[in-house]
C-alpha atoms as a PDB file:
ATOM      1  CA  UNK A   1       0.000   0.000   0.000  1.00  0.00           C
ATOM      2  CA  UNK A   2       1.286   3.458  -0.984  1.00  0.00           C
ATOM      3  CA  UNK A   3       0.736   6.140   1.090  1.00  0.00           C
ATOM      4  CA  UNK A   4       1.403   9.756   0.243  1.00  0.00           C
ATOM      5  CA  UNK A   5       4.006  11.261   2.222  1.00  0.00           C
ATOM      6  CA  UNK A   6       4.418  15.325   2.240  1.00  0.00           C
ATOM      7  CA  UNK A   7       5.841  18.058   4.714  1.00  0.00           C
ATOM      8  CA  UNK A   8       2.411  19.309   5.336  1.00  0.00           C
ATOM      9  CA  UNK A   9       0.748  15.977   6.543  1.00  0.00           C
ATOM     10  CA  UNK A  10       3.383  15.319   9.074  1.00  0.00           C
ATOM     11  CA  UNK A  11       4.208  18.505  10.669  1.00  0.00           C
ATOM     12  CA  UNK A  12       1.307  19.317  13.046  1.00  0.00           C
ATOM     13  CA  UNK A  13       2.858  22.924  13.382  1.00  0.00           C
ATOM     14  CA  UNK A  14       1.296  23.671  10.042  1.00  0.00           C
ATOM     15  CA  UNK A  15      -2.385  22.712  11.060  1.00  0.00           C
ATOM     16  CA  UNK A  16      -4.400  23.638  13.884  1.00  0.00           C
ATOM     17  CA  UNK A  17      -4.063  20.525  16.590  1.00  0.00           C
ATOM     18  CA  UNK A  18      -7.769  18.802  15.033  1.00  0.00           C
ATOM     19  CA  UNK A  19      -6.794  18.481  11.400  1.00  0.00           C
ATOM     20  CA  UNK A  20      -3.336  17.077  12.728  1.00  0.00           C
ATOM     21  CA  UNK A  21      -5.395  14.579  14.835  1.00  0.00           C
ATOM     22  CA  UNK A  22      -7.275  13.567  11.959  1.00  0.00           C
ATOM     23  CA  UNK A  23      -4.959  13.563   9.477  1.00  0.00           C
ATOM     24  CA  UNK A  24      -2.655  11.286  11.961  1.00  0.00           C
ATOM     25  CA  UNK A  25      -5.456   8.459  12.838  1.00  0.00           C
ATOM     26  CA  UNK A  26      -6.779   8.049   9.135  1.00  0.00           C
ATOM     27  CA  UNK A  27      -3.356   7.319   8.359  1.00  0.00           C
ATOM     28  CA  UNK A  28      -3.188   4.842  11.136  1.00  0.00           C
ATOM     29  CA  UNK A  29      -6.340   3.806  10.296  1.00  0.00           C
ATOM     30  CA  UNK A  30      -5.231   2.940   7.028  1.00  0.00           C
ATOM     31  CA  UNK A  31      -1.732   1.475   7.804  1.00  0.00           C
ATOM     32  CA  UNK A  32      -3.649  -1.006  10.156  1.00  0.00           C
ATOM     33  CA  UNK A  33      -6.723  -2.286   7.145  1.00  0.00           C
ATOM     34  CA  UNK A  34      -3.783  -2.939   5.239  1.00  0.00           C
ATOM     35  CA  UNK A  35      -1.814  -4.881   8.182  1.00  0.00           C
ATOM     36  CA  UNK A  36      -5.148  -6.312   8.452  1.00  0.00           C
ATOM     37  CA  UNK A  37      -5.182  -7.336   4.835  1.00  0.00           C
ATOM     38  CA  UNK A  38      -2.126  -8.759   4.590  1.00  0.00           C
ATOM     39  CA  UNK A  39      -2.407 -10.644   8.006  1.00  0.00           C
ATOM     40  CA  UNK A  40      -5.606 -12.671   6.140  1.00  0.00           C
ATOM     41  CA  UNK A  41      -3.387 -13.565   3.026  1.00  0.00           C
ATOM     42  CA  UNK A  42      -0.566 -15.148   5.239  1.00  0.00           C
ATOM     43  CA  UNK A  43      -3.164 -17.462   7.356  1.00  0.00           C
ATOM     44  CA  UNK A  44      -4.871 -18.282   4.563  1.00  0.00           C
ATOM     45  CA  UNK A  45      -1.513 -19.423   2.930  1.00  0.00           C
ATOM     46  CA  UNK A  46      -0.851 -21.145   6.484  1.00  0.00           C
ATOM     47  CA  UNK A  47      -4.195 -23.057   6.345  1.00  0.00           C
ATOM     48  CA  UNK A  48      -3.641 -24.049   2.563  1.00  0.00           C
ATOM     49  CA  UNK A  49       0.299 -25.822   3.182  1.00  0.00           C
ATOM     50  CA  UNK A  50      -1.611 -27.298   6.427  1.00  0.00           C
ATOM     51  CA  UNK A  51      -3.797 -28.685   4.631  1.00  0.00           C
ATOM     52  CA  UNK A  52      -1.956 -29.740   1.708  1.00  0.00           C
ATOM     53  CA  UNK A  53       0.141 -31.432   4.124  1.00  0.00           C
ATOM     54  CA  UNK A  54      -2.189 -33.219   6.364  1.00  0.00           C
ATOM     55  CA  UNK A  55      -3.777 -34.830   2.511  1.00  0.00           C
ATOM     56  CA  UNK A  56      -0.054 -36.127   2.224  1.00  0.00           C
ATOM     57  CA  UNK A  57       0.137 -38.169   5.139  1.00  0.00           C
ATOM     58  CA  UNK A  58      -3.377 -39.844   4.647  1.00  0.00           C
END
């Protein structure tokens, strides 16, 4: 995920305290859907090679 990265958005001396607050949790916000995201793809890999695996051995 790409986020856009600028003086402005990081520098809550150049916003009133509010818009800094904002700004800051949407881009955790955002940083966590796509932790989120790519937490599903790796257990869903995990359950896949688990399974494969347990169809071996029968």
């Amino acid at each position: 995920m790409f986020f856009h990265l600028c003086q402005s958005c990081f520098n809550p001396e150049s916003t009133s305290a509010s818009t800094w607050k904002q700004r800051r949790l949407k881009f955790l916000k955002s940083m966590r859907d796509d932790l989120e995201t790519r937490l599903a793809a790796i257990n869903a890999a995990i359950e896949t090679i688990e399974r494969q695996n347990s169809q071996e051995e029968i």
